[in-house]
N, C-alpha and C. Protein backbone atom coordinates (compact mmCIF):
# COMPACT_ATOMS: atom_id res chain seq x y z
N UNK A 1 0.84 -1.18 0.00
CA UNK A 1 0.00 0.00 0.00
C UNK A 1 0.88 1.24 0.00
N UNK A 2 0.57 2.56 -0.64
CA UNK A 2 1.18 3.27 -0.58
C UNK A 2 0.94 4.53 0.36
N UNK A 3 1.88 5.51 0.24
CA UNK A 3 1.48 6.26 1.35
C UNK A 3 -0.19 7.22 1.25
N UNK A 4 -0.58 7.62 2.25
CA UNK A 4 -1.59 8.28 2.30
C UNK A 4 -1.09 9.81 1.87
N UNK A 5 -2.28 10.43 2.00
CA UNK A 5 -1.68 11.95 1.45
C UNK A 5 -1.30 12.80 2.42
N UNK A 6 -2.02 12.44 3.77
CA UNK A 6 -1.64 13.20 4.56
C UNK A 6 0.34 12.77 5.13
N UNK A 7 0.47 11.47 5.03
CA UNK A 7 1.51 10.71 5.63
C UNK A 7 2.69 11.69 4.48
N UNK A 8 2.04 11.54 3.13
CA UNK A 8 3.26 12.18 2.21
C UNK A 8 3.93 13.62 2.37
N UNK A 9 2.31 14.34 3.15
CA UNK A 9 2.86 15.79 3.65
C UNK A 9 3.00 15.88 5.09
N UNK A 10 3.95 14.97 5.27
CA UNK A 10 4.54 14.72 6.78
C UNK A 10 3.87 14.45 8.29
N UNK A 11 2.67 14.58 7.63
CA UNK A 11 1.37 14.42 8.85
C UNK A 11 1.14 13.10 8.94
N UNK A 12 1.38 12.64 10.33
CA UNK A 12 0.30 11.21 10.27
C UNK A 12 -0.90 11.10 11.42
N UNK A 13 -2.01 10.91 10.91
CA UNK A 13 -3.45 10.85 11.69
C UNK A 13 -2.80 10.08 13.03
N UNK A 14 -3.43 10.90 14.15
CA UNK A 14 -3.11 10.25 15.43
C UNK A 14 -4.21 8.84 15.80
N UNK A 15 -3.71 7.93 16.63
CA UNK A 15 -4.22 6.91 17.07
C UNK A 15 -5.54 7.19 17.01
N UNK A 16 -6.97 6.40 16.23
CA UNK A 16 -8.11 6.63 16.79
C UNK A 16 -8.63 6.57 18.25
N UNK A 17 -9.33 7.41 18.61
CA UNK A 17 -9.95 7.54 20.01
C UNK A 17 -10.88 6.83 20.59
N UNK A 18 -11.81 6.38 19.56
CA UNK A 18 -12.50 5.08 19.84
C UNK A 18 -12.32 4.13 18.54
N UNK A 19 -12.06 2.94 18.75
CA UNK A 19 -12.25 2.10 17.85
C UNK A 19 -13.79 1.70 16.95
N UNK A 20 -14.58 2.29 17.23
CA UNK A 20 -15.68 1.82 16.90
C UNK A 20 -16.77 3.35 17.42
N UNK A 21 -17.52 3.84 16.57
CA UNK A 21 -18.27 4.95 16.92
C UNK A 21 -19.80 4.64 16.40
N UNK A 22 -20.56 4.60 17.17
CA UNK A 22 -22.53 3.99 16.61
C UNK A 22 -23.26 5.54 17.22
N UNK A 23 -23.58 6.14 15.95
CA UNK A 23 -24.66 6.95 16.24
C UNK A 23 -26.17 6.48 15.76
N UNK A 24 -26.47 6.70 16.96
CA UNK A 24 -27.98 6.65 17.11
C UNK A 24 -29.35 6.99 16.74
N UNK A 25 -29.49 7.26 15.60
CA UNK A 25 -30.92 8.63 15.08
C UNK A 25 -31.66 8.25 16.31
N UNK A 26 -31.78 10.04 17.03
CA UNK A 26 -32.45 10.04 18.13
C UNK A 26 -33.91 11.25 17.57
N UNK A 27 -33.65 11.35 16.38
CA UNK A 27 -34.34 12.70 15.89
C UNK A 27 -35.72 12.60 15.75
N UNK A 28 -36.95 13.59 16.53
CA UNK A 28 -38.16 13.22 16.52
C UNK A 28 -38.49 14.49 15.80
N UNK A 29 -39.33 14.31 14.94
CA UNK A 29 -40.46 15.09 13.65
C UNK A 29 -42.04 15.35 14.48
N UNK A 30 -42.73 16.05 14.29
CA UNK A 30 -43.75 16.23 14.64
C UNK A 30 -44.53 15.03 14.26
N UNK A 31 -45.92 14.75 15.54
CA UNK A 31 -46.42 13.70 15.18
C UNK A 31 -47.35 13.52 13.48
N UNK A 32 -47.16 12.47 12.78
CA UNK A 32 -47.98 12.78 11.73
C UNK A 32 -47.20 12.93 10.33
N UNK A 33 -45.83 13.40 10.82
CA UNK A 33 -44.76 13.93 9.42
C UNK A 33 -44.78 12.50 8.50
N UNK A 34 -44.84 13.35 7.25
CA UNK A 34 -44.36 11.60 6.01
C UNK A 34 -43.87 10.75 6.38
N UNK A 35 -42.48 11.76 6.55
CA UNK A 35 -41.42 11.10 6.52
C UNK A 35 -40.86 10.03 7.84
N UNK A 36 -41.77 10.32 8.73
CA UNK A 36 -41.94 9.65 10.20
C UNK A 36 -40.32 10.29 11.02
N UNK A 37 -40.08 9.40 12.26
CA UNK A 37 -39.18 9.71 12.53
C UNK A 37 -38.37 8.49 13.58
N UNK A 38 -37.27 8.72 13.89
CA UNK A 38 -36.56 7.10 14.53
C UNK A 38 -36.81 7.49 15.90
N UNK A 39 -37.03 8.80 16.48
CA UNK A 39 -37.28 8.81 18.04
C UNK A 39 -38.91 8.15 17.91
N UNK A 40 -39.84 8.85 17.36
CA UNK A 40 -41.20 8.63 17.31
C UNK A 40 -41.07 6.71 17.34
N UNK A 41 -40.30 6.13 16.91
CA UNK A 41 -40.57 4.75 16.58
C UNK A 41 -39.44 3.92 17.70
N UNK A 42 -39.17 4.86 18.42
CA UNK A 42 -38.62 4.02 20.04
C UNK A 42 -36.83 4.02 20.08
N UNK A 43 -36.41 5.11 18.97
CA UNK A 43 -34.84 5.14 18.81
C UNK A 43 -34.06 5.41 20.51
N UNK A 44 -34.82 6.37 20.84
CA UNK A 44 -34.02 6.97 22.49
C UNK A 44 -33.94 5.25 23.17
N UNK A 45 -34.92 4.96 23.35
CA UNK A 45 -34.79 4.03 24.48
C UNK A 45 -33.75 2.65 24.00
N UNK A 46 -33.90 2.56 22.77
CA UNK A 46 -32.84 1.54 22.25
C UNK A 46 -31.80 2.20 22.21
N UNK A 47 -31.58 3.42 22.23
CA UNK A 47 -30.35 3.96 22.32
C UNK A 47 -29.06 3.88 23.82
N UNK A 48 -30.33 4.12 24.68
CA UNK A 48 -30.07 3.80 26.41
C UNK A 48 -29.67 2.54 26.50
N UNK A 49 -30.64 1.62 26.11
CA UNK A 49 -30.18 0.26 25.96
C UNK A 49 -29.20 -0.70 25.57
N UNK A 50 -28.45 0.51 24.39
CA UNK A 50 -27.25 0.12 23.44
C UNK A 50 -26.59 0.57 24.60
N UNK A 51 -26.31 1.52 24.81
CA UNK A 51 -25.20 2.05 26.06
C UNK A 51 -24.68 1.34 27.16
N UNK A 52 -25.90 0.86 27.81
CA UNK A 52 -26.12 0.09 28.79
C UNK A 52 -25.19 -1.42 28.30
N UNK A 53 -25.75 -2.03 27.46
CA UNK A 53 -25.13 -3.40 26.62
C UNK A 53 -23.92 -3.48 26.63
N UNK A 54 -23.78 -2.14 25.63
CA UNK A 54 -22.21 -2.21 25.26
C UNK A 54 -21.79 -2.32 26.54
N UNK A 55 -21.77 -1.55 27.49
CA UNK A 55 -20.56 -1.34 28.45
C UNK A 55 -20.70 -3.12 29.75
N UNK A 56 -22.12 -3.51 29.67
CA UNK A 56 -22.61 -4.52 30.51
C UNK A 56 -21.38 -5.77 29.62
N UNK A 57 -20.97 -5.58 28.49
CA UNK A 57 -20.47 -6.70 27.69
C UNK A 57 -19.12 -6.77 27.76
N UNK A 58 -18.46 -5.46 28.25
CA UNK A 58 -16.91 -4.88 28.00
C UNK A 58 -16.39 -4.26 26.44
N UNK A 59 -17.22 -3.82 26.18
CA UNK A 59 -16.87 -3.25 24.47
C UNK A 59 -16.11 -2.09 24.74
N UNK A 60 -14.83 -2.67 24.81
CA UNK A 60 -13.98 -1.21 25.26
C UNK A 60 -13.69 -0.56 23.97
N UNK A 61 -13.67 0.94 23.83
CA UNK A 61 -12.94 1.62 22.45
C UNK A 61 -14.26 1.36 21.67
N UNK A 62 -15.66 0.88 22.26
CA UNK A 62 -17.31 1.86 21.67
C UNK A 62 -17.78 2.48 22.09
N UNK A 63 -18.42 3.63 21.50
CA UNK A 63 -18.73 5.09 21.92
C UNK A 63 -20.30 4.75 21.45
N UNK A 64 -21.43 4.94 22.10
CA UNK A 64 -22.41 5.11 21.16
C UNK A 64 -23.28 6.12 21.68
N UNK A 65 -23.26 7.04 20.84
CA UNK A 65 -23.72 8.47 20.95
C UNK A 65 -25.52 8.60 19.97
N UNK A 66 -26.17 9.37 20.41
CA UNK A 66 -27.46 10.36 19.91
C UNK A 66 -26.70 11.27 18.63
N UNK A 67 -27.71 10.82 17.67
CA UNK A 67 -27.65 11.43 16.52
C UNK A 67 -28.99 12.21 16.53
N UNK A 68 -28.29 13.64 15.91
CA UNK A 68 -29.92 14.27 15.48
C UNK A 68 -30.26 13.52 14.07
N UNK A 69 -30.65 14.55 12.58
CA UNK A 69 -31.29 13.18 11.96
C UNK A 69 -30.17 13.14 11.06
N UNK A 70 -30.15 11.69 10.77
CA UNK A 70 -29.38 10.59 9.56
C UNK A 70 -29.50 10.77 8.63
N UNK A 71 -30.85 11.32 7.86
CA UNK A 71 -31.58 11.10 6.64
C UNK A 71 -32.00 10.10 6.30
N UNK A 72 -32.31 9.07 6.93
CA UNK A 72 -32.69 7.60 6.57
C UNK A 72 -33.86 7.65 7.40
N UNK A 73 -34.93 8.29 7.42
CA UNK A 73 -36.11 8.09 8.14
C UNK A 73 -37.43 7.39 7.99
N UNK A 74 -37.49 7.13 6.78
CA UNK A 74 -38.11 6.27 6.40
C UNK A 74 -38.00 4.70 6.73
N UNK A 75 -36.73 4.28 6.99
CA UNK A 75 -36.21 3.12 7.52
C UNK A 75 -35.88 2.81 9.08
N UNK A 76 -36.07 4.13 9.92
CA UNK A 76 -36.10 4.17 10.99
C UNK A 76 -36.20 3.18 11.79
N UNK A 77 -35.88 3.17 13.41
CA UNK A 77 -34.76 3.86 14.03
C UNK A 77 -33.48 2.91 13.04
N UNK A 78 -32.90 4.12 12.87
CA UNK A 78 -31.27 3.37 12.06
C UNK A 78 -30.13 4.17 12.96
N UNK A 79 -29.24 3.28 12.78
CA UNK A 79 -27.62 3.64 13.18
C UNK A 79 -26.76 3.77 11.97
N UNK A 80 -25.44 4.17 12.46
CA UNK A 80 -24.68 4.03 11.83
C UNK A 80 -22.96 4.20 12.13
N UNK A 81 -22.59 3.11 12.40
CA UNK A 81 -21.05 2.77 13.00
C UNK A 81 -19.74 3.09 11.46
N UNK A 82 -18.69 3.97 12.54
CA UNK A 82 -17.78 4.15 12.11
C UNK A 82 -16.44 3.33 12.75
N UNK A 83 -15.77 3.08 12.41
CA UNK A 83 -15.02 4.06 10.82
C UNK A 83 -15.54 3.62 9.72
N UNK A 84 -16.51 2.33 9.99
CA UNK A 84 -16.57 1.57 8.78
C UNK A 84 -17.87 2.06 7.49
N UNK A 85 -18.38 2.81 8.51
CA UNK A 85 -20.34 3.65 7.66
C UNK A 85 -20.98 2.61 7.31
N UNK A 86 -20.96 2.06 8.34
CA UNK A 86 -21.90 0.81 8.28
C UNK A 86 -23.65 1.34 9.06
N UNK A 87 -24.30 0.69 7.93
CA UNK A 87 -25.76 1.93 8.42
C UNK A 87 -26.96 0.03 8.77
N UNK A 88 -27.81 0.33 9.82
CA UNK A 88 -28.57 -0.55 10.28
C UNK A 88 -29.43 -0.01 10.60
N UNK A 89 -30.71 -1.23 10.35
CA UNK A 89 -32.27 -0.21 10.81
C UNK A 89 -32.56 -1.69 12.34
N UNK A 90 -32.56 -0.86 13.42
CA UNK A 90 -32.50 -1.75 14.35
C UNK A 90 -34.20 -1.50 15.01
N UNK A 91 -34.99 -2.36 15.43
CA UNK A 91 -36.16 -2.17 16.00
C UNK A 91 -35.96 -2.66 17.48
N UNK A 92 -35.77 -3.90 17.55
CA UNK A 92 -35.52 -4.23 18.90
C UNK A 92 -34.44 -4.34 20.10
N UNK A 93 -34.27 -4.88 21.08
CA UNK A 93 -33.58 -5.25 21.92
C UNK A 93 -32.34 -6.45 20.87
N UNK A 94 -33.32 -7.18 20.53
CA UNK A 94 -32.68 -8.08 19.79
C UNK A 94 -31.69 -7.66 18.59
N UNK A 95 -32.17 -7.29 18.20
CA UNK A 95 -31.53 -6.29 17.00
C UNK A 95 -29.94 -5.77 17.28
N UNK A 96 -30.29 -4.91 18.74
CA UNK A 96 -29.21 -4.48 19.10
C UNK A 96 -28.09 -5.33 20.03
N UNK A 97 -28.43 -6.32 20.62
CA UNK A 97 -27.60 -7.17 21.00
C UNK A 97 -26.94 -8.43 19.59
N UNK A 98 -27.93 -8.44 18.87
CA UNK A 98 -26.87 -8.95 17.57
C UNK A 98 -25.84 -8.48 16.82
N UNK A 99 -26.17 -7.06 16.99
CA UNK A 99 -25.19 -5.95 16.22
C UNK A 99 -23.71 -5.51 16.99
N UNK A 100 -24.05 -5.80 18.41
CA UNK A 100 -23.01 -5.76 19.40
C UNK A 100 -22.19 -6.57 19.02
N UNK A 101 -22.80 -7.67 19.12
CA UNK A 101 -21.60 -9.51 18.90
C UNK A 101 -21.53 -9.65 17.86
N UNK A 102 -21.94 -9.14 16.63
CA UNK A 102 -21.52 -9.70 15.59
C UNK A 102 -20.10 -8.59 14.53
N UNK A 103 -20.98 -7.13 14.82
CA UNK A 103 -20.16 -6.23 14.41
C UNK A 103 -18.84 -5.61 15.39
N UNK A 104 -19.77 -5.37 16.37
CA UNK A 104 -18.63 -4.70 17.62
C UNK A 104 -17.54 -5.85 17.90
N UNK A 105 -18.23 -6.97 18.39
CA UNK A 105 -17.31 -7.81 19.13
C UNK A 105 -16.35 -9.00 18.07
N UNK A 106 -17.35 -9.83 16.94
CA UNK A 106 -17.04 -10.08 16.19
C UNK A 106 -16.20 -9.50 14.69
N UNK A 107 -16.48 -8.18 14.79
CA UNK A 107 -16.42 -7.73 13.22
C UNK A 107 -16.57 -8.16 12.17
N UNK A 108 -17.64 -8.08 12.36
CA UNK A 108 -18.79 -9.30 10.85
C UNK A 108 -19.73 -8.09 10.90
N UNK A 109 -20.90 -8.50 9.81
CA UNK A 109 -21.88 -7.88 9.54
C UNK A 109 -23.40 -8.37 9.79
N UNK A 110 -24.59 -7.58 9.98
CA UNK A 110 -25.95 -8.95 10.51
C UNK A 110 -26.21 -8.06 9.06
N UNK A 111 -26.39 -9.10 8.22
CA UNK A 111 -26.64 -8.83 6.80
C UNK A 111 -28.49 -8.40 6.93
N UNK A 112 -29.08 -9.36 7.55
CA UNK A 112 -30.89 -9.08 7.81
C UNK A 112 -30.46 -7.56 8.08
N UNK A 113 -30.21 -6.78 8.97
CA UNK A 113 -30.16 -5.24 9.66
C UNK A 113 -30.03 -4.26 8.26
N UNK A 114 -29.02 -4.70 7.83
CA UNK A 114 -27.88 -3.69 6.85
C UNK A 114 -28.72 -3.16 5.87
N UNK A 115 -28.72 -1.72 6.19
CA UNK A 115 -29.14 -0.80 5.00
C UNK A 115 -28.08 -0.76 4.07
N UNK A 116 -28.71 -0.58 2.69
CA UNK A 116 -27.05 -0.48 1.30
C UNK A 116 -28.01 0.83 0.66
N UNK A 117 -26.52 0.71 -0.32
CA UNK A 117 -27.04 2.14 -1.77
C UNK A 117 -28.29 1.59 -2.39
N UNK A 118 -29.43 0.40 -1.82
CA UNK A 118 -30.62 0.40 -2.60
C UNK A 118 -31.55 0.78 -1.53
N UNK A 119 -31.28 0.80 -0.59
CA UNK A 119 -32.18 1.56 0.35
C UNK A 119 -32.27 3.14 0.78
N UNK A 120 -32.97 4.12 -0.25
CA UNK A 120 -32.57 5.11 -0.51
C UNK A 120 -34.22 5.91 -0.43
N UNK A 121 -34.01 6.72 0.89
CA UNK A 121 -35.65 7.39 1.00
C UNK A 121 -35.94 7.65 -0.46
N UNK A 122 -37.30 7.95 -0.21
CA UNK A 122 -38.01 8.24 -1.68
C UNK A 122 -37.73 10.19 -2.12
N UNK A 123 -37.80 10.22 -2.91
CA UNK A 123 -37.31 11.69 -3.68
C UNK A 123 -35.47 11.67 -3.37
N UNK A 124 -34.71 10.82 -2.61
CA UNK A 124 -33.45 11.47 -2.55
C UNK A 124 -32.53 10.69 -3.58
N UNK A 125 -33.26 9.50 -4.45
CA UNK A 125 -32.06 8.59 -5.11
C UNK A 125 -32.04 9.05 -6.63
């Protein structure tokens, strides 16, 4: 592999700070909106829940933070973990304890979850 661009102009990116970053769409729309929203459909509390998990499991170096909105609302509540931009539409408890062990802990993917470039709200593709 060759060098990066920053590495070539003498800079090199410092150690990441967390290994793993999951934001949360915590973003609520008025009741009634089209486009719905991932708080309206129970995002906060799976969000608490993710928090809770992760740390109940030892997922050291995951951060999982409240997102305002994603743009994926139609597919709601969704995440989306870095570094990798890996995007998931999670509904349950379940959901989110698979995504822990398979992505966080494992580094694999739960292919059922995984939003791709064909899952694309309506008017934005």
């Amino acid at each position: 592999m060759g060098e990066s661009k920053t590495e070539a102009q003498g800079v090199v990116d410092p150690p990441l700070y967390f290994q793993a970053h999951v934001f949360v769409c915590c973003n609520r729309r008025p009741y009634g909106h089209k486009r719905g929203s991932c708080a309206a459909r129970g995002s906060e509390s799976l969000r608490d829940y993710m928090k809770a998990r992760a740390k109940e499991l030892g997922l050291a170096g995951v951060r999982v933070n409240m997102a305002g909105c994603l743009d994926r609302c139609e597919f709601g509540p969704t995440i989306v973990i870095y570094p990798e931009g890996i995007w998931y539409k999670i509904e349950t408890k379940s959901d989110i304890d698979e995504v822990l062990e398979t992505h966080l802990r494992q580094k694999g993917r739960v292919a059922r979850l995984m939003l791709t470039e064909r899952d694309v709200p309506p008017g934005k593709g």
